[in-house]
PDB file of N, CA and C in Angstrom:
ATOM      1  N   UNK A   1       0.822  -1.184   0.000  1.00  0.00           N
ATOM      2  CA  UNK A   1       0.000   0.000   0.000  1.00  0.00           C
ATOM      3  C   UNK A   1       0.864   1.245   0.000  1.00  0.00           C
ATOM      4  N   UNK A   2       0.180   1.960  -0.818  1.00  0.00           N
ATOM      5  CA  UNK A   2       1.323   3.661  -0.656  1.00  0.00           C
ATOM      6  C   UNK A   2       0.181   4.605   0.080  1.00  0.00           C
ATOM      7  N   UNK A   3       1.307   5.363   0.848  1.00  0.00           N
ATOM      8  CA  UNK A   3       0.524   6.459   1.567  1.00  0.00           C
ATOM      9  C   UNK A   3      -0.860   7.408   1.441  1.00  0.00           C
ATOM     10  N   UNK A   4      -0.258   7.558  -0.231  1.00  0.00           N
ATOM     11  CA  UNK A   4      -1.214   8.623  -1.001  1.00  0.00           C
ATOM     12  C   UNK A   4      -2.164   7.750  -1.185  1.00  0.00           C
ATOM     13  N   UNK A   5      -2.330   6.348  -1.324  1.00  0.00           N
ATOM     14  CA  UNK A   5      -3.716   5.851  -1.800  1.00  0.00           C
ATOM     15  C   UNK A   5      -4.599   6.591  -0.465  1.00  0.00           C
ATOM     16  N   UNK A   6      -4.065   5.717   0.724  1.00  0.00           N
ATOM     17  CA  UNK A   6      -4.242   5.835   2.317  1.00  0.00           C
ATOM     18  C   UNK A   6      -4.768   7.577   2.711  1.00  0.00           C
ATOM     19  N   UNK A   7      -4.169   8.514   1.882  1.00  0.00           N
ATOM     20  CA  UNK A   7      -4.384   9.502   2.280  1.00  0.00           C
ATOM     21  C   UNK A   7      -6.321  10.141   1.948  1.00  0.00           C
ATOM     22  N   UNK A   8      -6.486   9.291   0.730  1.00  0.00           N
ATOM     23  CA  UNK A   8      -7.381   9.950  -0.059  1.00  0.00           C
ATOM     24  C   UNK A   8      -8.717   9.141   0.833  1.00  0.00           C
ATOM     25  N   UNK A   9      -8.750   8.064   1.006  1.00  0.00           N
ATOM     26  CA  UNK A   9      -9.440   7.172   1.327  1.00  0.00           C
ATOM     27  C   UNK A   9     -10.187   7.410   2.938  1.00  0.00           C
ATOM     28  N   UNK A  10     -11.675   7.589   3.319  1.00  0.00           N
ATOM     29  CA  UNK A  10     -11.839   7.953   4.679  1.00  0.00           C
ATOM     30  C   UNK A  10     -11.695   7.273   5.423  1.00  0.00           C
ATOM     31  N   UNK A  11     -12.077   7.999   6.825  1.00  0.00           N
ATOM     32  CA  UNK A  11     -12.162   7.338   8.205  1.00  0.00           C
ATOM     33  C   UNK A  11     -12.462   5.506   8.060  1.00  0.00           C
ATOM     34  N   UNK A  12     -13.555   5.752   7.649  1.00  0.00           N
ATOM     35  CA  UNK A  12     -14.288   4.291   7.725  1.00  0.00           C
ATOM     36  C   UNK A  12     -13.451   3.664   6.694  1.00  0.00           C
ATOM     37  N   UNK A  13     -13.237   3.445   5.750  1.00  0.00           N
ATOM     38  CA  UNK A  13     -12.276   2.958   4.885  1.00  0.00           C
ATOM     39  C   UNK A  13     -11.180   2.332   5.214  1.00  0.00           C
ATOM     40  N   UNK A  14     -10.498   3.412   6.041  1.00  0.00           N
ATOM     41  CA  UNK A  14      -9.117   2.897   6.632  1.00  0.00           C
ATOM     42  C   UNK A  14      -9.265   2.006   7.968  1.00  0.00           C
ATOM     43  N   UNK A  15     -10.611   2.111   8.361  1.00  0.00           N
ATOM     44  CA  UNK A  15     -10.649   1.239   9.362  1.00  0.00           C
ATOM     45  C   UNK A  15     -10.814  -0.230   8.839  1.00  0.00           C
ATOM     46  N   UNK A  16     -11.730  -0.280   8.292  1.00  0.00           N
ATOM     47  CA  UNK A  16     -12.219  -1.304   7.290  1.00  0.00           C
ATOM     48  C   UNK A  16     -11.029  -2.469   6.633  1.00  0.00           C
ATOM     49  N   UNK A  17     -10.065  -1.908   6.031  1.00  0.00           N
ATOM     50  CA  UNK A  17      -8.860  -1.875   5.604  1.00  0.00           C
ATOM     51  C   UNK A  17      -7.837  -2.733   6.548  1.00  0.00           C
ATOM     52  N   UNK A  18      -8.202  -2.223   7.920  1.00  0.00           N
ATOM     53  CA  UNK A  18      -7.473  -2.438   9.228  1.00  0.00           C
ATOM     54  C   UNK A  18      -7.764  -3.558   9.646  1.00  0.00           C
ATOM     55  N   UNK A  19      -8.967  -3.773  10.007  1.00  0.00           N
ATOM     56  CA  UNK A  19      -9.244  -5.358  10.109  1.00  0.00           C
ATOM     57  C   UNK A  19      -9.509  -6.690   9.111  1.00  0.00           C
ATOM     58  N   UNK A  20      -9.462  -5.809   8.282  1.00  0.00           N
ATOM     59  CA  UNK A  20      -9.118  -6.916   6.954  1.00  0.00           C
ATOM     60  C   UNK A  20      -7.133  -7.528   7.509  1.00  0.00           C
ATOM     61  N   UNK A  21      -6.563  -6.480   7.217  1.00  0.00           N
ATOM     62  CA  UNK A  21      -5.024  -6.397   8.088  1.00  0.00           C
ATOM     63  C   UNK A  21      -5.143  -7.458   8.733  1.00  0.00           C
ATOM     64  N   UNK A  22      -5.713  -7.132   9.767  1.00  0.00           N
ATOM     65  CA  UNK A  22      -5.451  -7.704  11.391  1.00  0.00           C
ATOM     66  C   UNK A  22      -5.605  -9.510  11.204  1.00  0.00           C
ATOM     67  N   UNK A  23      -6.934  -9.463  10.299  1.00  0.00           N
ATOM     68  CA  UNK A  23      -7.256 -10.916  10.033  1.00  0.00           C
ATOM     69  C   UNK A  23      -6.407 -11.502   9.354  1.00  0.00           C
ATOM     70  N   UNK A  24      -6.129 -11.198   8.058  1.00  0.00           N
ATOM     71  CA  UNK A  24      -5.012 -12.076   7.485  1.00  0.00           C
ATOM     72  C   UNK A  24      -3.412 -12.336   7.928  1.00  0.00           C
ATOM     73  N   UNK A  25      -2.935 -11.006   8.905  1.00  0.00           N
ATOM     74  CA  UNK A  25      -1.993 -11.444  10.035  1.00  0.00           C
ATOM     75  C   UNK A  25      -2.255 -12.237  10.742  1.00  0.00           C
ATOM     76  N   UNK A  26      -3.412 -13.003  11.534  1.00  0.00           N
ATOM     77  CA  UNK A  26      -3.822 -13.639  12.296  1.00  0.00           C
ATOM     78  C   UNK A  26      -4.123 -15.022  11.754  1.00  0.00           C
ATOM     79  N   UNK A  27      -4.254 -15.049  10.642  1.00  0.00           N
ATOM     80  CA  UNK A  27      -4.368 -16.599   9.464  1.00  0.00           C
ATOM     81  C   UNK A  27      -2.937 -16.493   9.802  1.00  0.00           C
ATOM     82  N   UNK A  28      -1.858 -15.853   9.199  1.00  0.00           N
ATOM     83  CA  UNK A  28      -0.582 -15.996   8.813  1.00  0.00           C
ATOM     84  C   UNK A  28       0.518 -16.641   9.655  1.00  0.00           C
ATOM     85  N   UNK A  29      -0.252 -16.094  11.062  1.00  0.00           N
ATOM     86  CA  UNK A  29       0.832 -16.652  12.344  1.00  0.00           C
ATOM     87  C   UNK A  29       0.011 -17.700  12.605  1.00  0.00           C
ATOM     88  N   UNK A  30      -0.793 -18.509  11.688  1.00  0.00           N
ATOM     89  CA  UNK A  30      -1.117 -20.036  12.267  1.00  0.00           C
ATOM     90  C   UNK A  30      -0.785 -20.283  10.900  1.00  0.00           C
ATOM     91  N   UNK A  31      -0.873 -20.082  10.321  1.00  0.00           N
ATOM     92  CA  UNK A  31       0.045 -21.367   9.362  1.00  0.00           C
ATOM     93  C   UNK A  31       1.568 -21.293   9.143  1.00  0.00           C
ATOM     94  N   UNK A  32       2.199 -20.340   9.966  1.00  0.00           N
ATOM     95  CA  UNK A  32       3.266 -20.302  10.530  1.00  0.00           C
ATOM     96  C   UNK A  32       3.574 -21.603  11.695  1.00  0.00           C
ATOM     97  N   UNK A  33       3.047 -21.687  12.518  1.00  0.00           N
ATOM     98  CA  UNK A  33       2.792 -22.310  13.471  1.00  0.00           C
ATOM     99  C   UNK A  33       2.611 -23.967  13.376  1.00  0.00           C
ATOM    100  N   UNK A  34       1.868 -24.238  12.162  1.00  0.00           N
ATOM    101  CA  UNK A  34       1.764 -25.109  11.657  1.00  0.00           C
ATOM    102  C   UNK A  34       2.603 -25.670  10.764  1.00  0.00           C
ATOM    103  N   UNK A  35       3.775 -24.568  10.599  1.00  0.00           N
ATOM    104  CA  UNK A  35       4.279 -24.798   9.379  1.00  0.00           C
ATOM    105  C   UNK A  35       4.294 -24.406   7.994  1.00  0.00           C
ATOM    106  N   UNK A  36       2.883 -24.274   7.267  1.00  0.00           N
ATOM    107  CA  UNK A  36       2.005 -23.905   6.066  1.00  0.00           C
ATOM    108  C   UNK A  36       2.408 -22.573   5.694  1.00  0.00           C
ATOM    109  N   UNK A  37       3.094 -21.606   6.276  1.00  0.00           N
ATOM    110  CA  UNK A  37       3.683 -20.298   5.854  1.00  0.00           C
ATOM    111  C   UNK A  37       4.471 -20.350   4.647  1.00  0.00           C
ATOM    112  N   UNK A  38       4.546 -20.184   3.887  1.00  0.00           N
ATOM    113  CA  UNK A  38       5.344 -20.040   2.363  1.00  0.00           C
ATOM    114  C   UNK A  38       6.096 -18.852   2.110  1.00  0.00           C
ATOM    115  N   UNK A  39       5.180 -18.073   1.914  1.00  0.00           N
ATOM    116  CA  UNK A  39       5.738 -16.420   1.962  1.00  0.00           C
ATOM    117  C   UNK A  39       5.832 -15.620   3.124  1.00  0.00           C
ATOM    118  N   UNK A  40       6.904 -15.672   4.036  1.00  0.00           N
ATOM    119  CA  UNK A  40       7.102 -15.426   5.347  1.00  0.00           C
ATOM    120  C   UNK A  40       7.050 -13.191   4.922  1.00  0.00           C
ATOM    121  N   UNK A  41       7.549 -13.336   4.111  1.00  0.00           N
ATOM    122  CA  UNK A  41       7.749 -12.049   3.679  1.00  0.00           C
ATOM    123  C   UNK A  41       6.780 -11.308   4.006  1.00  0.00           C
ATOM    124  N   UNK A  42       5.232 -12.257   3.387  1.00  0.00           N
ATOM    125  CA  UNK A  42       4.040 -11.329   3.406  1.00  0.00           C
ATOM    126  C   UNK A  42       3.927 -10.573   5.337  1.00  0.00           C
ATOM    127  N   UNK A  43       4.046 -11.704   5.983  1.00  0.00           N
ATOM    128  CA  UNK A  43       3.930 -11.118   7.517  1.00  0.00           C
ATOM    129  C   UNK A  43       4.545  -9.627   7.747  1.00  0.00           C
ATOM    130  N   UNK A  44       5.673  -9.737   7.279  1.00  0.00           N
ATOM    131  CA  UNK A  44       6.039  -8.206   7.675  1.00  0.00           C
ATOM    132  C   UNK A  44       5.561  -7.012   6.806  1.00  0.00           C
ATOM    133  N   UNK A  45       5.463  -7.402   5.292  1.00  0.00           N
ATOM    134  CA  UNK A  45       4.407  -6.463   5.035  1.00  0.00           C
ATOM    135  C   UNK A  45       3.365  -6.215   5.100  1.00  0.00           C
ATOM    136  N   UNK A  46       2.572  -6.757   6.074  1.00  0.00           N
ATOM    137  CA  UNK A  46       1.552  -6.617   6.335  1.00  0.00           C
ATOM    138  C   UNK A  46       1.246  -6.001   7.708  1.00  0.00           C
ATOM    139  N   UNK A  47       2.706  -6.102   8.656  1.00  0.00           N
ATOM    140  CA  UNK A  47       2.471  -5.106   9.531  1.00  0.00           C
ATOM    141  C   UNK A  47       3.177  -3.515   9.482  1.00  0.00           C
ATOM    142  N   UNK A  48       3.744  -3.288   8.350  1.00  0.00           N
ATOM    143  CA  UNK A  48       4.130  -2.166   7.575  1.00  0.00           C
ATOM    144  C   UNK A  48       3.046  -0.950   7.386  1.00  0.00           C
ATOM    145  N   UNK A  49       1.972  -2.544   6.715  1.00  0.00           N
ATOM    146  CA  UNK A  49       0.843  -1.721   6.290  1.00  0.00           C
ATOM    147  C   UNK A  49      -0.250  -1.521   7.585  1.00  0.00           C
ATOM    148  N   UNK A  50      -0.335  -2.186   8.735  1.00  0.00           N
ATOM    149  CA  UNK A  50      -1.036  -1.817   9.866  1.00  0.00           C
ATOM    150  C   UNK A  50      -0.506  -0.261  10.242  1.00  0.00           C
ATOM    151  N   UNK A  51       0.889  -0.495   9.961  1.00  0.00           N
ATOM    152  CA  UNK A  51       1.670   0.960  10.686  1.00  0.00           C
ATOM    153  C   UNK A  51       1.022   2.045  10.252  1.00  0.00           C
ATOM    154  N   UNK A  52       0.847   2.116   8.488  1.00  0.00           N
ATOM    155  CA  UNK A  52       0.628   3.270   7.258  1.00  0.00           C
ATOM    156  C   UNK A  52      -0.711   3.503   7.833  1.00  0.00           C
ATOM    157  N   UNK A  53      -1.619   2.721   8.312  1.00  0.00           N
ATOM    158  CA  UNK A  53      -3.102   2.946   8.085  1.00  0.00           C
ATOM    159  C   UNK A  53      -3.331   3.570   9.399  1.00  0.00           C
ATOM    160  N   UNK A  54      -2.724   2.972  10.512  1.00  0.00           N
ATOM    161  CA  UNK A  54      -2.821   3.694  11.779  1.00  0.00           C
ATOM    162  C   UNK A  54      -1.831   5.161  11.420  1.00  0.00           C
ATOM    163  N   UNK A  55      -0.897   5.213  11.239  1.00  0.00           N
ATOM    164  CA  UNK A  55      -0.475   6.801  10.903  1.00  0.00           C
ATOM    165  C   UNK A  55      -1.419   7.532  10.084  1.00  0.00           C
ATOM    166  N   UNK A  56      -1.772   7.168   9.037  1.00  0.00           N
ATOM    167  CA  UNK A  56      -3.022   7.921   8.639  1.00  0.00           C
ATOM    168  C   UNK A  56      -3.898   8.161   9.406  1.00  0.00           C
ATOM    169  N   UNK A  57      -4.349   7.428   9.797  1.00  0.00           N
ATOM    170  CA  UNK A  57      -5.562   7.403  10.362  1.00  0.00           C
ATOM    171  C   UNK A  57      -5.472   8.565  11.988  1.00  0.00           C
ATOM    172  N   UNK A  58      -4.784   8.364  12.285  1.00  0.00           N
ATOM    173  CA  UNK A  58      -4.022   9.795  13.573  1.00  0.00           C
ATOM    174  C   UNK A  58      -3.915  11.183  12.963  1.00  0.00           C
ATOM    175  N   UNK A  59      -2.961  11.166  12.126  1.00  0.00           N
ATOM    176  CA  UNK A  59      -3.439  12.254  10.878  1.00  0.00           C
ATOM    177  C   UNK A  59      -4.788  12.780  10.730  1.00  0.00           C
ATOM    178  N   UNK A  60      -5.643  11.927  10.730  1.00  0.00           N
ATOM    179  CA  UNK A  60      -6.657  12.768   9.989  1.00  0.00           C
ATOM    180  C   UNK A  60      -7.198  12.951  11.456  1.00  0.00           C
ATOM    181  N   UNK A  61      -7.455  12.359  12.609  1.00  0.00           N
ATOM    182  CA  UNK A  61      -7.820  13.275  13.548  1.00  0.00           C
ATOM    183  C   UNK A  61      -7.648  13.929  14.426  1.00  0.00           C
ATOM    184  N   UNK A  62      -5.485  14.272  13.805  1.00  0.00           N
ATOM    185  CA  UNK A  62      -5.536  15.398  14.565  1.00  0.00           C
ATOM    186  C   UNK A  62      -5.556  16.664  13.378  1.00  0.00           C
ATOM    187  N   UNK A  63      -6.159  16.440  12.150  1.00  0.00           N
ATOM    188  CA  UNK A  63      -6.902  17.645  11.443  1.00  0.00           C
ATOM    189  C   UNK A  63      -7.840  17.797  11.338  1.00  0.00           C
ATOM    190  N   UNK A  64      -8.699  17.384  12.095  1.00  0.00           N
ATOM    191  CA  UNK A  64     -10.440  16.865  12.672  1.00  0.00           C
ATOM    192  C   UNK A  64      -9.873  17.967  13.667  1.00  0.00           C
ATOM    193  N   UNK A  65      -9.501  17.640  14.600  1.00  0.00           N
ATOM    194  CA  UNK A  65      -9.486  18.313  15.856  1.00  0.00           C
ATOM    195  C   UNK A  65      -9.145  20.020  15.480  1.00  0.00           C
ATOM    196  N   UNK A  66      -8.189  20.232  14.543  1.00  0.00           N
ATOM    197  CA  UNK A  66      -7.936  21.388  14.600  1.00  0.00           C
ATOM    198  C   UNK A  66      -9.194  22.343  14.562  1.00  0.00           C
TER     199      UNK A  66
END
Protein backbone atom coordinates (compact mmCIF):
# COMPACT_ATOMS: atom_id res chain seq x y z
CA UNK A 1 0.00 0.00 0.00
CA UNK A 2 1.32 3.66 -0.66
CA UNK A 3 0.52 6.46 1.57
CA UNK A 4 -1.21 8.62 -1.00
CA UNK A 5 -3.72 5.85 -1.80
CA UNK A 6 -4.24 5.83 2.32
CA UNK A 7 -4.38 9.50 2.28
CA UNK A 8 -7.38 9.95 -0.06
CA UNK A 9 -9.44 7.17 1.33
CA UNK A 10 -11.84 7.95 4.68
CA UNK A 11 -12.16 7.34 8.20
CA UNK A 12 -14.29 4.29 7.72
CA UNK A 13 -12.28 2.96 4.88
CA UNK A 14 -9.12 2.90 6.63
CA UNK A 15 -10.65 1.24 9.36
CA UNK A 16 -12.22 -1.30 7.29
CA UNK A 17 -8.86 -1.88 5.60
CA UNK A 18 -7.47 -2.44 9.23
CA UNK A 19 -9.24 -5.36 10.11
CA UNK A 20 -9.12 -6.92 6.95
CA UNK A 21 -5.02 -6.40 8.09
CA UNK A 22 -5.45 -7.70 11.39
CA UNK A 23 -7.26 -10.92 10.03
CA UNK A 24 -5.01 -12.08 7.49
CA UNK A 25 -1.99 -11.44 10.03
CA UNK A 26 -3.82 -13.64 12.30
CA UNK A 27 -4.37 -16.60 9.46
CA UNK A 28 -0.58 -16.00 8.81
CA UNK A 29 0.83 -16.65 12.34
CA UNK A 30 -1.12 -20.04 12.27
CA UNK A 31 0.04 -21.37 9.36
CA UNK A 32 3.27 -20.30 10.53
CA UNK A 33 2.79 -22.31 13.47
CA UNK A 34 1.76 -25.11 11.66
CA UNK A 35 4.28 -24.80 9.38
CA UNK A 36 2.01 -23.91 6.07
CA UNK A 37 3.68 -20.30 5.85
CA UNK A 38 5.34 -20.04 2.36
CA UNK A 39 5.74 -16.42 1.96
CA UNK A 40 7.10 -15.43 5.35
CA UNK A 41 7.75 -12.05 3.68
CA UNK A 42 4.04 -11.33 3.41
CA UNK A 43 3.93 -11.12 7.52
CA UNK A 44 6.04 -8.21 7.68
CA UNK A 45 4.41 -6.46 5.04
CA UNK A 46 1.55 -6.62 6.34
CA UNK A 47 2.47 -5.11 9.53
CA UNK A 48 4.13 -2.17 7.58
CA UNK A 49 0.84 -1.72 6.29
CA UNK A 50 -1.04 -1.82 9.87
CA UNK A 51 1.67 0.96 10.69
CA UNK A 52 0.63 3.27 7.26
CA UNK A 53 -3.10 2.95 8.08
CA UNK A 54 -2.82 3.69 11.78
CA UNK A 55 -0.48 6.80 10.90
CA UNK A 56 -3.02 7.92 8.64
CA UNK A 57 -5.56 7.40 10.36
CA UNK A 58 -4.02 9.79 13.57
CA UNK A 59 -3.44 12.25 10.88
CA UNK A 60 -6.66 12.77 9.99
CA UNK A 61 -7.82 13.28 13.55
CA UNK A 62 -5.54 15.40 14.57
CA UNK A 63 -6.90 17.65 11.44
CA UNK A 64 -10.44 16.86 12.67
CA UNK A 65 -9.49 18.31 15.86
CA UNK A 66 -7.94 21.39 14.60
Amino acid sequence: MIAKELKTKTPDQLRDSLVALKKEAFNLRFQQATGQLENTARMNAIRKDVARIKTVLTQKAAEAAK
